[in-house]
Protein backbone atom coordinates (compact mmCIF):
# COMPACT_ATOMS: atom_id res chain seq x y z
CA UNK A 1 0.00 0.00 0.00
CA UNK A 2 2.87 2.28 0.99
CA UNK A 3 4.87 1.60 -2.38
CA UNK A 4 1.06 2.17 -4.11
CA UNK A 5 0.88 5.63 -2.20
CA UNK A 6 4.23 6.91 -2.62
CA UNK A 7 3.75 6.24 -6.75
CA UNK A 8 0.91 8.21 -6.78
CA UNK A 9 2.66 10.94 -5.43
CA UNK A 10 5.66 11.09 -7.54
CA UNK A 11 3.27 10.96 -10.79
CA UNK A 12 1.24 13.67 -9.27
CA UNK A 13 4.82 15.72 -7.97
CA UNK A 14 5.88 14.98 -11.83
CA UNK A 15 2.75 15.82 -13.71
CA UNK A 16 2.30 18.94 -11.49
CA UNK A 17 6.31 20.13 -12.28
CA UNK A 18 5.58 19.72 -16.10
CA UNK A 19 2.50 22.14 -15.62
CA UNK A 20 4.74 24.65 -13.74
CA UNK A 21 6.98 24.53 -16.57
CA UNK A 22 4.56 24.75 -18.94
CA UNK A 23 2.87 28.07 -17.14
CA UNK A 24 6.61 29.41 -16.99
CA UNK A 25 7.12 29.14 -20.77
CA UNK A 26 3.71 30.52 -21.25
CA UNK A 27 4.36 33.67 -18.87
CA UNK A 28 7.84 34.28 -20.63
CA UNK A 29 6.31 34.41 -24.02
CA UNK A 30 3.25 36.96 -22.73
CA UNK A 31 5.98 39.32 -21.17
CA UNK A 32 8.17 38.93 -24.44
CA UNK A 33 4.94 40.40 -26.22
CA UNK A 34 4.54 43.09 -23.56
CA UNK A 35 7.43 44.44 -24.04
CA UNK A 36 7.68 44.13 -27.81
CA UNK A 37 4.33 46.15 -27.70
CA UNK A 38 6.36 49.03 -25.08
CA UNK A 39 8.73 48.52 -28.17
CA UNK A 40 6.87 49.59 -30.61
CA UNK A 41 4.54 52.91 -28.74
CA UNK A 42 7.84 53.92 -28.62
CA UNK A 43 8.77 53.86 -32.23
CA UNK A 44 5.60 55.35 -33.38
CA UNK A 45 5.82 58.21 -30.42
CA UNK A 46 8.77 59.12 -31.79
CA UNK A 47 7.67 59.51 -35.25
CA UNK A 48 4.44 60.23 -34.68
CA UNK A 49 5.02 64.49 -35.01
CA UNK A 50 6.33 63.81 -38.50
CA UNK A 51 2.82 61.60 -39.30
CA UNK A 52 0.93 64.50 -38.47
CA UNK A 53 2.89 66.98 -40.36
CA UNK A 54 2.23 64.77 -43.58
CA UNK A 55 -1.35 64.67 -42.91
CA UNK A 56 -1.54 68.01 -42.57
CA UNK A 57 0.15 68.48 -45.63
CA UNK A 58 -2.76 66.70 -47.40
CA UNK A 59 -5.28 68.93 -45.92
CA UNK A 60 -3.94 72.19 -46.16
CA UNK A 61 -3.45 71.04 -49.84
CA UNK A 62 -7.16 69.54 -50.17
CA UNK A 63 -5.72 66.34 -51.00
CA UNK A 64 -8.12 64.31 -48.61
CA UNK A 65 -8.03 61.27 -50.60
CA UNK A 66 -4.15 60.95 -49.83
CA UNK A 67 -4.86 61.89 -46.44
CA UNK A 68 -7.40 59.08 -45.93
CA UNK A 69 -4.62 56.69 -47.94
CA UNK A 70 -1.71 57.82 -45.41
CA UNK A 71 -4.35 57.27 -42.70
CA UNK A 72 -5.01 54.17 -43.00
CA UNK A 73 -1.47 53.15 -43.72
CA UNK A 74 -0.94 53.93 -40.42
CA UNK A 75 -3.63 52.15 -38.60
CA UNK A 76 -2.76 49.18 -40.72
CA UNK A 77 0.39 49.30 -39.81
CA UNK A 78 -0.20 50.15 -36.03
CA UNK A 79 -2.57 47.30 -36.61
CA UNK A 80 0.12 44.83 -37.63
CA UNK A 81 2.54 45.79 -34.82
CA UNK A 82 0.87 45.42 -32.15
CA UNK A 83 -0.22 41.74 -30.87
CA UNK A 84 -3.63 42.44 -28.91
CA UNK A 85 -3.80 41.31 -25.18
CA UNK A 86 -6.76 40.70 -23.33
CA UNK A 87 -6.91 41.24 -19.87
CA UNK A 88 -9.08 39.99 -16.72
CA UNK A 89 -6.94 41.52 -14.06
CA UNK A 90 -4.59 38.62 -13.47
CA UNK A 91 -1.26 38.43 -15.01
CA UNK A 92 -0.83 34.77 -15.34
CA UNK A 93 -4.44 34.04 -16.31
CA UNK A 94 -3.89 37.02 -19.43
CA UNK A 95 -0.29 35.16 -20.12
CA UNK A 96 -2.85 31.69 -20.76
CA UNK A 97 -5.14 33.91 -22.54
CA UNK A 98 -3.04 35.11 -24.91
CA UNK A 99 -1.11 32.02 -25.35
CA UNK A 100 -5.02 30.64 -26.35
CA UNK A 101 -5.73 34.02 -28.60
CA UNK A 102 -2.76 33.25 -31.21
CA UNK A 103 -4.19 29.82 -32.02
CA UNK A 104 -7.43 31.22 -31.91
CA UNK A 105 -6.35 33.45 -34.85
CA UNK A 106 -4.79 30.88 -36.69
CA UNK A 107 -7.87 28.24 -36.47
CA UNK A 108 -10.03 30.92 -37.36
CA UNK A 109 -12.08 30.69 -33.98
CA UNK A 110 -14.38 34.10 -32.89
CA UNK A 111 -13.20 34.77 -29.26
CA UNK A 112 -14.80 36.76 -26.42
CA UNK A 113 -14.25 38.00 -22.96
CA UNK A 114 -16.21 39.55 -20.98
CA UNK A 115 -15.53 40.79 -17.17
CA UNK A 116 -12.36 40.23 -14.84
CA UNK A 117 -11.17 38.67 -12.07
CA UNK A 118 -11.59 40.25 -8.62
CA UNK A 119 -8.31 41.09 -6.80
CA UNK A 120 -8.69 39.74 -3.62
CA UNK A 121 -9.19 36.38 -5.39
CA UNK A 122 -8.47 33.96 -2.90
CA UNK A 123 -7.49 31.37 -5.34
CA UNK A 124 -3.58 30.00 -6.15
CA UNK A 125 -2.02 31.26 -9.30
CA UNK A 126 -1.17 27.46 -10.34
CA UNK A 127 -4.68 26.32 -9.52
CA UNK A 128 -6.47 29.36 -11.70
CA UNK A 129 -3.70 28.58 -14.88
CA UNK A 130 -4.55 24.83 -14.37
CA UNK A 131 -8.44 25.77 -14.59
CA UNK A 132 -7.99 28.24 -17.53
CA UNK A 133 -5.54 26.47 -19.45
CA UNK A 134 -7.81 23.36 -19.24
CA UNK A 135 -10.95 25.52 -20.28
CA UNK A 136 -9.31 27.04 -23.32
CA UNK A 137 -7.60 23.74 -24.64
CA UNK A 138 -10.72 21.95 -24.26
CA UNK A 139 -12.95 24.71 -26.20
CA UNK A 140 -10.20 24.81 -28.85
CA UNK A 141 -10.20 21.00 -29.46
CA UNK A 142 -14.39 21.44 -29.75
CA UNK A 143 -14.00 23.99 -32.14
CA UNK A 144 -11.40 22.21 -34.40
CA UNK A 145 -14.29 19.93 -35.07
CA UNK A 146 -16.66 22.58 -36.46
CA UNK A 147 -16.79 24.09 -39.76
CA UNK A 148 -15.04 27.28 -39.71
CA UNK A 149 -17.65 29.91 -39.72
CA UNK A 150 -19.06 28.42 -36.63
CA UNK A 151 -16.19 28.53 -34.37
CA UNK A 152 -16.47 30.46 -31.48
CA UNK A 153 -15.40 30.32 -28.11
CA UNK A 154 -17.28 33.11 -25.39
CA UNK A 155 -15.65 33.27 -21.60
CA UNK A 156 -17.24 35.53 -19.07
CA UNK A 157 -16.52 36.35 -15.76
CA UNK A 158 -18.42 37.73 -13.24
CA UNK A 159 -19.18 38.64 -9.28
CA UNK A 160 -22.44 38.16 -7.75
CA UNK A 161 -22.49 39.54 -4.09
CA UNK A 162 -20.25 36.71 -2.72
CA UNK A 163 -20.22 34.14 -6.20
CA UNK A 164 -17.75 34.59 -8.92
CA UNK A 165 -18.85 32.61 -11.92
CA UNK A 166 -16.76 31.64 -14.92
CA UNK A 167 -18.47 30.64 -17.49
CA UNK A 168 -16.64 29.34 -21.13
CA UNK A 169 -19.11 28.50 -24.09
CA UNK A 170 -17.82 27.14 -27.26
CA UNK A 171 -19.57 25.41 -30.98
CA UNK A 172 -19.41 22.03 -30.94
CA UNK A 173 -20.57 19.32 -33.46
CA UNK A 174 -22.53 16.75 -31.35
CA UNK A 175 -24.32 15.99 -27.90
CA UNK A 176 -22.10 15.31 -25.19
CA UNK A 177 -22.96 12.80 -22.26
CA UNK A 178 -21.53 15.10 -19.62
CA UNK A 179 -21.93 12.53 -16.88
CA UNK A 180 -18.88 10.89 -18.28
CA UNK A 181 -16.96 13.98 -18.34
CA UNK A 182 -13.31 13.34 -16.87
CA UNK A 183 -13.81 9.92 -16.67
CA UNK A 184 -13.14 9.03 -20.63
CA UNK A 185 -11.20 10.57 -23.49
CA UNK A 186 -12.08 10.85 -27.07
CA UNK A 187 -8.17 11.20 -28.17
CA UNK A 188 -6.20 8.13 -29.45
CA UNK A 189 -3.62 8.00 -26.22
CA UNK A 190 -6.19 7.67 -24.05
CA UNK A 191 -2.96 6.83 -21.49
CA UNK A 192 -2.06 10.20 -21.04
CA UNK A 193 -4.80 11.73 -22.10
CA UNK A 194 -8.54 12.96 -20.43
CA UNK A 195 -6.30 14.20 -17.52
CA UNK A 196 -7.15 17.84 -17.92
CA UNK A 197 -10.61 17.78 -16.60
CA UNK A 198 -9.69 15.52 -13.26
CA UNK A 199 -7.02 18.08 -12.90
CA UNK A 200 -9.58 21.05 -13.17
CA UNK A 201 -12.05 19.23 -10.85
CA UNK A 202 -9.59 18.99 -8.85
CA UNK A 203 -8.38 22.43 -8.44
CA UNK A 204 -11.72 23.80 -8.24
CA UNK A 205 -12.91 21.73 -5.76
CA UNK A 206 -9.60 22.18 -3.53
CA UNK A 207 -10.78 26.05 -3.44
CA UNK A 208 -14.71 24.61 -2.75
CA UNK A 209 -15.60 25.45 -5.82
CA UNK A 210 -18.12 24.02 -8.03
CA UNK A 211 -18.40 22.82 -11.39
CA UNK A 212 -21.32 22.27 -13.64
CA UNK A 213 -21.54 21.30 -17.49
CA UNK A 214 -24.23 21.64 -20.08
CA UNK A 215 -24.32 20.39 -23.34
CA UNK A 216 -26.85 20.73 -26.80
CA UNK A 217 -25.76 19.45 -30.44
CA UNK A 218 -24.35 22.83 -31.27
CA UNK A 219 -23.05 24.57 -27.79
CA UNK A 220 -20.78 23.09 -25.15
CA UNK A 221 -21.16 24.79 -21.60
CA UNK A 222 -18.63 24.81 -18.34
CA UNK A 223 -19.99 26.89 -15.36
CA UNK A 224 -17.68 27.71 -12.68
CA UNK A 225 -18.94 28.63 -9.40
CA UNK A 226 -17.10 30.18 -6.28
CA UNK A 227 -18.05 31.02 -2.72
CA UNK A 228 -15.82 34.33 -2.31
């Protein structure tokens, strides 16, 4: 039983370092971006005065056309610069989100927040990445199933009196028995796969939270419910 025990813990002490790494990568790459954004205000603030004086130009001259061209050069290009960040008040919860956004963009997949997290969130910053990392991967592998002009993935967050709720909707392409939920895995490696649901249960449920999941042919729902 002991030997039994002490396995357990050294999958769960293993499983639980690869996560840490995995949040670590995730936060260097979100602070890379940050900065590369700081990067680039300060490029255009520097030629920004220069911008203006060939806008100006265009108008004093009555050329408005060329003014709306150079215009929209410039938002295009501001456009192109600048990677967007979302943010719900948390740094390492953003730093998943926007790990989630840039394969959003690729697959094609609508994307949504709404609301933020409160800041005297009484909740671990490994248990809230393993929650929203979960969340997002699972919506995204839902969503890979669709047809592309269906894809969508909506997260909101909100405080009511003493409850925050998360709640993450996404398209999906059939009925899901949600009873079996963390319990079975639809990938190949079933192995080492269907882990990231236990592991979500699991963190919400260390902060008593609770967890609730509803399901049509078109729409997969997660509710997450905590008693601030």
């Amino acid at each position: 039983i002991g030997s039994v025990v002490l396995d357990i813990f050294r999958k769960k002490y293993k499983e639980e370092s690869i996560l840490k790494e995995q949040y670590l990568q995730i936060s260097r790459n979100y602070v890379k971006t940050v900065r590369d954004n700081a990067k680039e205000t300060r490029k255009i603030r520097h030629d920004i005065q220069n911008h203006m004086n060939i806008l100006s130009y265009h108008l004093d001259n009555g050329e408005y056309q060329k003014a709306r061209t150079y215009l929209g050069e410039m938002q295009s290009h501001m456009e192109q610069a600048f990677k967007k960040t979302i943010s719900v008040n948390h740094e390492l919860v953003d730093a998943v989100l926007f790990q989630a956004q840039l394969e959003m963009e690729k697959q094609k997949i609508r994307w949504e927040v709404e609301g933020a997290l409160p800041q005297d969130l009484p909740i671990g910053d490994f248990d809230l990445c393993t929650i929203f990392s979960n969340l997002l991967s699972n919506s995204l592998e839902a969503c890979m199933k669709v047809e592309e002009e269906q894809r969508y993935i909506h997260l909101e967050i909100r405080r009511l009196e003493d409850e925050l709720v998360i709640e993450m909707a996404n398209s999906c392409d059939h009925l899901v028995d949600v009873g079996k939920l963390g319990g079975v895995t639809s990938k190949k490696d079933s192995e080492n796969h269907g882990y990231g649901i236990l592991n979500m249960k699991d963190a919400i449920h260390k902060n008593q939270g609770d967890i609730l999941f509803e399901s049509t042919e078109e729409e997969f729902v997660v509710r997450i419910l905590f008693h601030l």
